[in-house]
Protein backbone atom coordinates (compact mmCIF):
# COMPACT_ATOMS: atom_id res chain seq x y z
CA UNK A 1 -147.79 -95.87 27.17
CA UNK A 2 -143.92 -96.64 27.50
CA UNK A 3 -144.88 -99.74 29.43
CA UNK A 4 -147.01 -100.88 26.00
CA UNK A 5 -144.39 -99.59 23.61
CA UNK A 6 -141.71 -101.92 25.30
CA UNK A 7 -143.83 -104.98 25.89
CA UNK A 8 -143.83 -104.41 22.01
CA UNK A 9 -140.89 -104.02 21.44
CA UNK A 10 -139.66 -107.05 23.48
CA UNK A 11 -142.13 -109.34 21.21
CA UNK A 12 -139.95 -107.80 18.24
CA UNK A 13 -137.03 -108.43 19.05
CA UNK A 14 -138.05 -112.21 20.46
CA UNK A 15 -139.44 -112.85 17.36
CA UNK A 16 -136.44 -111.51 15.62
CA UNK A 17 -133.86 -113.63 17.87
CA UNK A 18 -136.60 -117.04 17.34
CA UNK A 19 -136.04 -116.87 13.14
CA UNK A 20 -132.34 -116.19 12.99
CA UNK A 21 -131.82 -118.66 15.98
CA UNK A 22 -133.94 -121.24 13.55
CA UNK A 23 -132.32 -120.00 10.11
CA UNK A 24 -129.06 -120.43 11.51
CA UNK A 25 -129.62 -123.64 12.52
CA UNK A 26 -130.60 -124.98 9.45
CA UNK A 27 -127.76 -123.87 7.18
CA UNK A 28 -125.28 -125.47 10.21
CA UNK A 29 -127.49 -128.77 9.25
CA UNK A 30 -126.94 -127.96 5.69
CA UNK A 31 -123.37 -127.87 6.21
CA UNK A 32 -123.34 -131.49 7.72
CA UNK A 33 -120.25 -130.46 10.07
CA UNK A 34 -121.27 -132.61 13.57
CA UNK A 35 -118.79 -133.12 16.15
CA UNK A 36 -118.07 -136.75 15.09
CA UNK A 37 -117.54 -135.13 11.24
CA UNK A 38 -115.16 -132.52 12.71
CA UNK A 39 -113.06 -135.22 14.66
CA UNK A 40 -112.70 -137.46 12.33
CA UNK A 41 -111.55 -134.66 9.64
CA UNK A 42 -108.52 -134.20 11.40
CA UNK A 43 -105.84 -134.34 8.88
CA UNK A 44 -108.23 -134.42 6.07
CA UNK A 45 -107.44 -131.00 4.13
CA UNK A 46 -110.63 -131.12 1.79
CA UNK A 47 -112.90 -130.22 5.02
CA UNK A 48 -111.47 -126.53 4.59
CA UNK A 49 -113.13 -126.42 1.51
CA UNK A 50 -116.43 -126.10 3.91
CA UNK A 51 -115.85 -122.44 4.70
CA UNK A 52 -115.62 -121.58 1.25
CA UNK A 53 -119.72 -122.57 0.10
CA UNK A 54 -122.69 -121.23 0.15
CA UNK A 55 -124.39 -122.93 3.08
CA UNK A 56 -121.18 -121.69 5.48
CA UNK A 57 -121.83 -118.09 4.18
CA UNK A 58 -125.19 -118.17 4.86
CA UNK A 59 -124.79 -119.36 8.71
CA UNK A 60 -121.81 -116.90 9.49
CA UNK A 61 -124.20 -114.40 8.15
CA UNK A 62 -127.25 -115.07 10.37
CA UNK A 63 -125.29 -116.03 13.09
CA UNK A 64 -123.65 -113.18 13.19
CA UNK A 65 -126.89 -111.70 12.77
CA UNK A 66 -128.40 -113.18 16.06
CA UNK A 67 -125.64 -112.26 17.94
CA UNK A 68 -125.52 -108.54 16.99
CA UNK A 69 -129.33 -108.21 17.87
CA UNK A 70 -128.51 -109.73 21.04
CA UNK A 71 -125.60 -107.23 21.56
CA UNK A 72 -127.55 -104.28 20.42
CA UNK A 73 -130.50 -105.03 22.80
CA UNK A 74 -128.60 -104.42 25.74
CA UNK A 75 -129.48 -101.27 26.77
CA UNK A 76 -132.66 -100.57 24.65
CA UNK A 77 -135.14 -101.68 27.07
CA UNK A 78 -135.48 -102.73 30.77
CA UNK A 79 -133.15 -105.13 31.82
CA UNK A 80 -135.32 -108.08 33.11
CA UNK A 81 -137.35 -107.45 29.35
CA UNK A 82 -133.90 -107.77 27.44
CA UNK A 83 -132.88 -111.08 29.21
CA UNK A 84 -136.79 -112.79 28.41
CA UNK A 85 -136.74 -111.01 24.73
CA UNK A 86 -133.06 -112.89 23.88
CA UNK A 87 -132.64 -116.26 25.98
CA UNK A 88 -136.42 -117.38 26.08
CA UNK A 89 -136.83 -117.26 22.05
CA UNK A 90 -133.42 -118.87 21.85
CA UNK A 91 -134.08 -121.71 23.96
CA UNK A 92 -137.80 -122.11 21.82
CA UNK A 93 -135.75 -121.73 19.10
CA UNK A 94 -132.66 -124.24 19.88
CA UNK A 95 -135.13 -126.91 20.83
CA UNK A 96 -137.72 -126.63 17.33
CA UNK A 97 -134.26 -127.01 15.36
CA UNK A 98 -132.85 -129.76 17.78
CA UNK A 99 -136.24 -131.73 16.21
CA UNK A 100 -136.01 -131.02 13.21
CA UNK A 101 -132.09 -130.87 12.37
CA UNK A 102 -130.78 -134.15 13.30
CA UNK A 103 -127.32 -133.03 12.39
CA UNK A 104 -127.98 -130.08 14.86
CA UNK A 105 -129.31 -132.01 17.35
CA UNK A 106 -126.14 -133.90 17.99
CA UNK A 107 -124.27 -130.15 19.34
CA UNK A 108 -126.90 -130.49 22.27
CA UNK A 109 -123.83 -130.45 24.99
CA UNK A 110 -122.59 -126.78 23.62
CA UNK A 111 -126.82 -125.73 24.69
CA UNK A 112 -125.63 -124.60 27.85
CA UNK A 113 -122.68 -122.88 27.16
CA UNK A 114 -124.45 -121.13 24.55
CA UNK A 115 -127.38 -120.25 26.61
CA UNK A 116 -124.87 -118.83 29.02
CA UNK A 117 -122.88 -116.98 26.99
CA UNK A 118 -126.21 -114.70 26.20
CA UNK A 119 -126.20 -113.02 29.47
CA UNK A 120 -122.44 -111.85 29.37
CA UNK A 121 -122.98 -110.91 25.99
CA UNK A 122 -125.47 -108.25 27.51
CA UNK A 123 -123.83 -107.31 30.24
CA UNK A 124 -120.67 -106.70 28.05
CA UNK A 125 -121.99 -104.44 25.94
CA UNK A 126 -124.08 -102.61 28.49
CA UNK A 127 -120.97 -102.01 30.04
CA UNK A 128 -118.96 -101.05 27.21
CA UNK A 129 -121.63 -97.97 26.07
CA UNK A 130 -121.36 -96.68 29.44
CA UNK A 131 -117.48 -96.89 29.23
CA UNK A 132 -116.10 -95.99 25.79
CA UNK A 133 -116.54 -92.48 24.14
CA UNK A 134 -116.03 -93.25 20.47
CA UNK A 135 -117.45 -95.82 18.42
CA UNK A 136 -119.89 -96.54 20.53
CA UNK A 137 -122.06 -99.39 18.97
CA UNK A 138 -119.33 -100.98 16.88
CA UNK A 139 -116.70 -101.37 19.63
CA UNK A 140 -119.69 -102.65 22.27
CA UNK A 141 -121.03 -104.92 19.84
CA UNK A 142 -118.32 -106.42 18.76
CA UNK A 143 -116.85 -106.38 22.92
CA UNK A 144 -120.40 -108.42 23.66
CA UNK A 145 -119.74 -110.54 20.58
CA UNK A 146 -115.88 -112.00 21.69
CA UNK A 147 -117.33 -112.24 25.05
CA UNK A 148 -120.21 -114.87 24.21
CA UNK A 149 -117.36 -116.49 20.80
CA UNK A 150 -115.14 -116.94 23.49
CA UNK A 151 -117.83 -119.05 25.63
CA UNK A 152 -118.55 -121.23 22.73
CA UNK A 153 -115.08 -121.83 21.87
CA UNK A 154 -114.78 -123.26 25.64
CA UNK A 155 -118.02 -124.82 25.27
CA UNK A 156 -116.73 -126.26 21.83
CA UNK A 157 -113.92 -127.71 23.82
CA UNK A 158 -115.85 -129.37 25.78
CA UNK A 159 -118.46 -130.59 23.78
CA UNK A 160 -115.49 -132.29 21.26
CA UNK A 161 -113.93 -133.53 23.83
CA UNK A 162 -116.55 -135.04 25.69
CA UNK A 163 -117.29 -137.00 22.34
CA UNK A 164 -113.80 -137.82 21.45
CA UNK A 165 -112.99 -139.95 24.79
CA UNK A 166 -114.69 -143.09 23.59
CA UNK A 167 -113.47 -142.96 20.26
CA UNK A 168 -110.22 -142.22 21.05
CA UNK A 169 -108.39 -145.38 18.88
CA UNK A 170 -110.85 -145.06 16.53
CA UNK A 171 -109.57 -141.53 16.08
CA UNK A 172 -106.34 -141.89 15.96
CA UNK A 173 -106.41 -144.54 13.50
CA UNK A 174 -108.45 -142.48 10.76
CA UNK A 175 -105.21 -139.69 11.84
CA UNK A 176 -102.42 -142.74 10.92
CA UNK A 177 -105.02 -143.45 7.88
CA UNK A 178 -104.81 -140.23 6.59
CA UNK A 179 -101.54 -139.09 7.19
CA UNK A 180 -99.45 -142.43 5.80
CA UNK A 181 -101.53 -143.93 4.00
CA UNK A 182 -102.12 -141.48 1.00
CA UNK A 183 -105.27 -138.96 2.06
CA UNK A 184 -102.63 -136.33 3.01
CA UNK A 185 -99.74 -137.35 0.79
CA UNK A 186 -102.05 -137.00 -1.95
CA UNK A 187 -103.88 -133.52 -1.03
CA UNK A 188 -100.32 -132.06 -1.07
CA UNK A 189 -98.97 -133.75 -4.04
CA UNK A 190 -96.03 -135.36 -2.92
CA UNK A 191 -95.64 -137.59 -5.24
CA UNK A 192 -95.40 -135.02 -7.79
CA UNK A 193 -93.35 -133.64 -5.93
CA UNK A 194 -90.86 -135.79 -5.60
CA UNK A 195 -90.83 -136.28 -9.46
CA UNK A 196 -89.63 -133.22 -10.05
CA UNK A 197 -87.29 -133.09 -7.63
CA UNK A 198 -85.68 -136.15 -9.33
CA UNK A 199 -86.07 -135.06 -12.55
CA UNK A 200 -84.47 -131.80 -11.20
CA UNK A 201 -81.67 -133.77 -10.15
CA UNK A 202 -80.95 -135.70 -13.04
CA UNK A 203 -81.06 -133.05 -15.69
CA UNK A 204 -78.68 -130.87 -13.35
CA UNK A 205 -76.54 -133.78 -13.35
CA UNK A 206 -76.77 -134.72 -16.80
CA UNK A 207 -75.92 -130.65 -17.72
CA UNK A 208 -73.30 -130.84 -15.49
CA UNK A 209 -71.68 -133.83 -17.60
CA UNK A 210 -72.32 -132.09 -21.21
CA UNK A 211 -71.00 -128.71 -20.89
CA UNK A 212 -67.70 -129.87 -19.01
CA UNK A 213 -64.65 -129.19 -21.07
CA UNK A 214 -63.79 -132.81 -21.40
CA UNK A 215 -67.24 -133.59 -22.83
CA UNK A 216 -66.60 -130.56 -25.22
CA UNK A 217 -63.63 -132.37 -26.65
CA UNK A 218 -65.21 -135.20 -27.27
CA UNK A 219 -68.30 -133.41 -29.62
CA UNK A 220 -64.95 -132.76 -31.98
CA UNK A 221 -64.24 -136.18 -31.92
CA UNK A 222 -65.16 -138.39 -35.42
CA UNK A 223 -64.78 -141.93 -33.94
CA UNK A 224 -68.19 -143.81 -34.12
CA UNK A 225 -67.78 -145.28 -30.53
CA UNK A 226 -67.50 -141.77 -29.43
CA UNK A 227 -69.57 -139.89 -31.46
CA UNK A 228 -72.70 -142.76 -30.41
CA UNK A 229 -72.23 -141.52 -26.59
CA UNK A 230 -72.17 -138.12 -27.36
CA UNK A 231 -75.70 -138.73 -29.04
CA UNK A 232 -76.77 -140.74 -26.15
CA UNK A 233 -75.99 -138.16 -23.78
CA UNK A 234 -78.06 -135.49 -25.72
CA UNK A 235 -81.02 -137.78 -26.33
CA UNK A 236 -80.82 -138.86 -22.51
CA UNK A 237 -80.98 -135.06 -21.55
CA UNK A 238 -83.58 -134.18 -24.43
CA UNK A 239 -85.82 -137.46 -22.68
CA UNK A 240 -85.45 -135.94 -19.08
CA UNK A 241 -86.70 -132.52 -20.03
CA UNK A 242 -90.13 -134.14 -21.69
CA UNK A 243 -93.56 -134.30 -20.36
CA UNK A 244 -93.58 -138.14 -20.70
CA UNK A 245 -90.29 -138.89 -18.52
CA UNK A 246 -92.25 -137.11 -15.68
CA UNK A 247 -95.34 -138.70 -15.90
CA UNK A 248 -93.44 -142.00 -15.61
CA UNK A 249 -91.27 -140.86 -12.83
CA UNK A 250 -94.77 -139.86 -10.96
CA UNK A 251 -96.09 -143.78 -11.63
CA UNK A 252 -93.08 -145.09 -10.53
CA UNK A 253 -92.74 -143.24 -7.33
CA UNK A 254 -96.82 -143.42 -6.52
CA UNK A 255 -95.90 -147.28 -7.35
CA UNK A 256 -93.21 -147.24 -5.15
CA UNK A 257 -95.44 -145.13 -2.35
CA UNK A 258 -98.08 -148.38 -2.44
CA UNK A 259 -95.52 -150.92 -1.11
CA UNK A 260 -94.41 -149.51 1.66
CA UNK A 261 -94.93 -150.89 4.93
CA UNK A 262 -96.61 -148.55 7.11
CA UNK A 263 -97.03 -151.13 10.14
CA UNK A 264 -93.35 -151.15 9.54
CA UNK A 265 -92.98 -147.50 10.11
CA UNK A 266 -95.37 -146.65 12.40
CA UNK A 267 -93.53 -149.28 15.17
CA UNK A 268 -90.30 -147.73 14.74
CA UNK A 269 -91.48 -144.06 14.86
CA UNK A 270 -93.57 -145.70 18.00
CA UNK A 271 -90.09 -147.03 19.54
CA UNK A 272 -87.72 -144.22 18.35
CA UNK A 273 -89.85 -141.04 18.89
CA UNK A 274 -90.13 -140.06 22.60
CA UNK A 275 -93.85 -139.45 23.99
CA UNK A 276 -95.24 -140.96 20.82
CA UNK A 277 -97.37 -143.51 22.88
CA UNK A 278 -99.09 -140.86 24.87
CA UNK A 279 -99.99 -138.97 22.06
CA UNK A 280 -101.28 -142.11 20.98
CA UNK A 281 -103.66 -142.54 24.29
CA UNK A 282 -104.47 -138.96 24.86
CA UNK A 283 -104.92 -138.05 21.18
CA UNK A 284 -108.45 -136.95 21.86
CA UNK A 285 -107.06 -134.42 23.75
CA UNK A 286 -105.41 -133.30 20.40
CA UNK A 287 -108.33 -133.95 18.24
CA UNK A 288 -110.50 -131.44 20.74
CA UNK A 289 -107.79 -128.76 20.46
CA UNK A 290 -107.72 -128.86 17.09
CA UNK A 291 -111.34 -128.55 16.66
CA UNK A 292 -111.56 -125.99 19.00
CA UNK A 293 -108.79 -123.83 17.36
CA UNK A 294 -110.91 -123.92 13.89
CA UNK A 295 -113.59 -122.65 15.51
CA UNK A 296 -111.85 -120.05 17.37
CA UNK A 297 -109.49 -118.59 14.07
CA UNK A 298 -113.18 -118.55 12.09
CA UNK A 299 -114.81 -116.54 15.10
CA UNK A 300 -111.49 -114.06 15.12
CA UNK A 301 -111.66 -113.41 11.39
CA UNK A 302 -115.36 -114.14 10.23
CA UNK A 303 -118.27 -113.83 13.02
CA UNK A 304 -116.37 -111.41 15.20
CA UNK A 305 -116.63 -108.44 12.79
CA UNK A 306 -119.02 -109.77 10.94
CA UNK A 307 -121.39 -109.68 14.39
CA UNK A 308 -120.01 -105.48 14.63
CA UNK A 309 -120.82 -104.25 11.82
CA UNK A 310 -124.72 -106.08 12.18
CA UNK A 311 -124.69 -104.92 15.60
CA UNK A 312 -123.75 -100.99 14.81
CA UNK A 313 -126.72 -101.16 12.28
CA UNK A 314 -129.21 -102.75 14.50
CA UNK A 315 -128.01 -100.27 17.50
CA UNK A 316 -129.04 -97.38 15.08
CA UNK A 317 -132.38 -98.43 14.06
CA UNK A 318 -133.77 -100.01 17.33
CA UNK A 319 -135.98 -97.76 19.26
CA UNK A 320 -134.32 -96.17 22.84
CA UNK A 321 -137.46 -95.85 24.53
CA UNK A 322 -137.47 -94.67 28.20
CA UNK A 323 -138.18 -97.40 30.81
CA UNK A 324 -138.08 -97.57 34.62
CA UNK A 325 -135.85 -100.11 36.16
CA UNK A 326 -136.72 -101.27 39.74
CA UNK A 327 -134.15 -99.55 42.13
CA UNK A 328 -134.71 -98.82 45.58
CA UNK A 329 -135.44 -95.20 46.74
CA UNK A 330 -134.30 -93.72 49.24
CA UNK A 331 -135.37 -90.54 50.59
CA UNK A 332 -134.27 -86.90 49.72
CA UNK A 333 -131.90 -84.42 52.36
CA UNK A 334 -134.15 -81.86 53.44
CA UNK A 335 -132.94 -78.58 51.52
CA UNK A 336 -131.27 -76.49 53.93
CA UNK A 337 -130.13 -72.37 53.03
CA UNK A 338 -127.11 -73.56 55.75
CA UNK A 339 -126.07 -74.79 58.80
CA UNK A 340 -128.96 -74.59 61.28
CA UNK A 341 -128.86 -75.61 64.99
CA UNK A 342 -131.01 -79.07 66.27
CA UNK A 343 -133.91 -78.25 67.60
CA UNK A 344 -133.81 -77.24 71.62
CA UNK A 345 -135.96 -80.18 72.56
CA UNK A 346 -133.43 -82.52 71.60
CA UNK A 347 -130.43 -80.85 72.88
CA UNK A 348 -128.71 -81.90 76.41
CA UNK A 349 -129.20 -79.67 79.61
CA UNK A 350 -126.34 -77.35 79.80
CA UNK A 351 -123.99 -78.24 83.08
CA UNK A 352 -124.14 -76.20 85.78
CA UNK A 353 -120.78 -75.96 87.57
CA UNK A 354 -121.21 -74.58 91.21
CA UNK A 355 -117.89 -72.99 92.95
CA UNK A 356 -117.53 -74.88 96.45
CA UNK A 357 -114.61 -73.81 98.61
CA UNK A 358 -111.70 -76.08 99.39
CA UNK A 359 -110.90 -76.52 103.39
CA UNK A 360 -108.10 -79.17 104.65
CA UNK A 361 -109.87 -82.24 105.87
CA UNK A 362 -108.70 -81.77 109.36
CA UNK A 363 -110.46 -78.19 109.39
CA UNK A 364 -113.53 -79.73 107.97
CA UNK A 365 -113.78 -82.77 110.68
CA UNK A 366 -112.38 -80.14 113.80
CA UNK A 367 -115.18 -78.78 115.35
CA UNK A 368 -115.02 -74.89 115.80
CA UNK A 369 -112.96 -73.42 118.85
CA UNK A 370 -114.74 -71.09 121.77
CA UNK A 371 -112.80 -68.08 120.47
CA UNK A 372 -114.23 -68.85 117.08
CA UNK A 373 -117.75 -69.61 118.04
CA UNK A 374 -117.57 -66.51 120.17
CA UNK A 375 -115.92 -64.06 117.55
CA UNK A 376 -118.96 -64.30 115.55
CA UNK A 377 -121.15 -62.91 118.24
């Protein structure tokens, strides 16, 4: 009966770990985010804007889902059933959304690593419930669920930077593209501000000037020459303080932005800044990192607890039924009231010492005298 109940259950729970796998899957093909899309948007600041939609809240969700069923599976069953009822459906499931998620397909390198990372994830959290005292499923789920994040981060590594070696100029072109030639500047708003920091500048200067004392005594003054630049100076300060003087401040400096050399720049930062040519030819290296350290800040502060609070609920509700795992016997001490004695048949003959008397060895080789021979008569 417990051998049917947990063939059962392990169909379940396969099934289970086969649709999130696949649901998963598609949202990360919703989201569009490849490894050549995550290279490339390096520098670009609108690509954080991904992790705030719909289709990014959705996959944290039932990925965080697939790895707390994983985690919470550990221990529920026999241990060869666990490891067929989690990896098999997630290799079935991993290879139906490979074909039909073409944006999913292209992550095939991190398979492995995430295929691998299943079986620590189990161990880890088998471990952990035999270890900790408190907080039992929470802590071991989300123990099981760093373990196999911390895999993938590796694996993402890997996988980026396997992908970023032949594109390497190509990279760091779009990063020179970006960064001087407006994408950045823009996203941040320099040019704005840089307005108001001149504007700032002038109308501190300009206040400065008006409410000196010698400016004072000149208000007093009724000479036309005079009395002109005193009205100049007001309607001067009166232009920097309106809307319009910024907005034409902005145009000149975005105008101003537009022709500037970058080739011009980029040689002398080249020739002036030390190491700047191999960051230039490893900056794949740096593009990997990067993509790698994304992933890793969203698994710390998104899938991470997102994967123990799933896996505390699915520890509770999924059945513990009994199971035999396959462990050699050996066989039971006789029970004994104390210590008894071996039996006789197996004991050593006792010695038997035999007294012999001691004579010199010239007594022993003499032969007896007459006397003696004749005293015993």
């Amino acid at each position: 009966m417990s051998v049917e109940l947990g063939s059962r259950k392990t169909i379940i729970i396969g099934a289970a770990v086969f649709i999130l796998t696949l649901v998963w899957a598609f949202f990360l093909d919703q989201l569009a985010i490849t490894p050549d899309s995550l290279l490339f948007s390096v520098g670009d600041l609108q690509s954080i804007g991904l992790f705030a939609t719909v289709n990014f809240a959705l996959f944290a969700l039932f990925f965080s889902a697939t790895l707390a069923l994983i985690t919470a599976s550990a221990d529920k069953d026999d241990r060869a059933r666990v490891y067929v009822s989690t990896i098999v459906p997630s290799i079935l499931a991993c290879a139906v959304g490979a074909l039909l998620f073409g944006k999913f397909a292209q992550w095939y390198p991190l398979a492995l690593f995430y295929f691998g990372a299943i079986p620590l994830m189990l161990e880890t959290s088998r471990m952990k419930r035999l270890e900790l005292k408190n907080f039992v499923a929470f802590r071991s789920s989300f123990s099981g669920a760093q373990r196999g994040l911390q895999i993938l981060g590796i694996g993402i590594l890997v996988t980026l930077a396997i992908v970023a070696l032949p594109q390497s100029q190509g990279l760091y072109g779009q990063f020179e593209n970006s960064l001087f030639q407006g994408k950045v500047i823009q996203q941040l708003d320099v040019q704005k501000i840089t307005a108001d920091f001149l504007i700032t500048t002038q109308r501190s200067t300009l206040i400065q000037v008006t409410e000196s004392e010698p400016f004072t005594k000149l208000r007093t003054k009724t000479d036309p020459e005079v009395m002109g630049f005193v009205s100049l100076m007001d309607t001067t300060l009166d232009t920097v303080n309106s809307q319009g003087y910024r907005d034409k401040v902005i145009q000149q400096v975005k105008d101003e932005q537009m022709n500037i050399d970058t080739s011009s720049i980029l040689s002398q930062v080249e020739k002036s800044v030390p190491g700047y040519s191999t960051l230039k030819n490893y900056y794949w290296v740096v593009a990997a990192l990067l993509g790698s350290i994304l992933f890793f800040a969203m698994a710390t502060f998104v899938l991470q607890p997102l994967s123990a609070v799933f896996g505390t609920l699915f520890y509770l509700y999924i059945p513990a039924e009994t199971y035999e795992e396959t462990i050699p016997s050996e066989p039971a001490p006789a029970e004994t009231t104390g210590w008894s004695a071996p039996p006789t048949d197996t004991m050593p003959p006792a010695p038997v010492y035999t007294h012999v008397e001691e004579t010199p060895a010239k007594q022993a080789n003499t032969p007896p005298s007459p006397q003696d021979a004749g005293s015993k008569f």
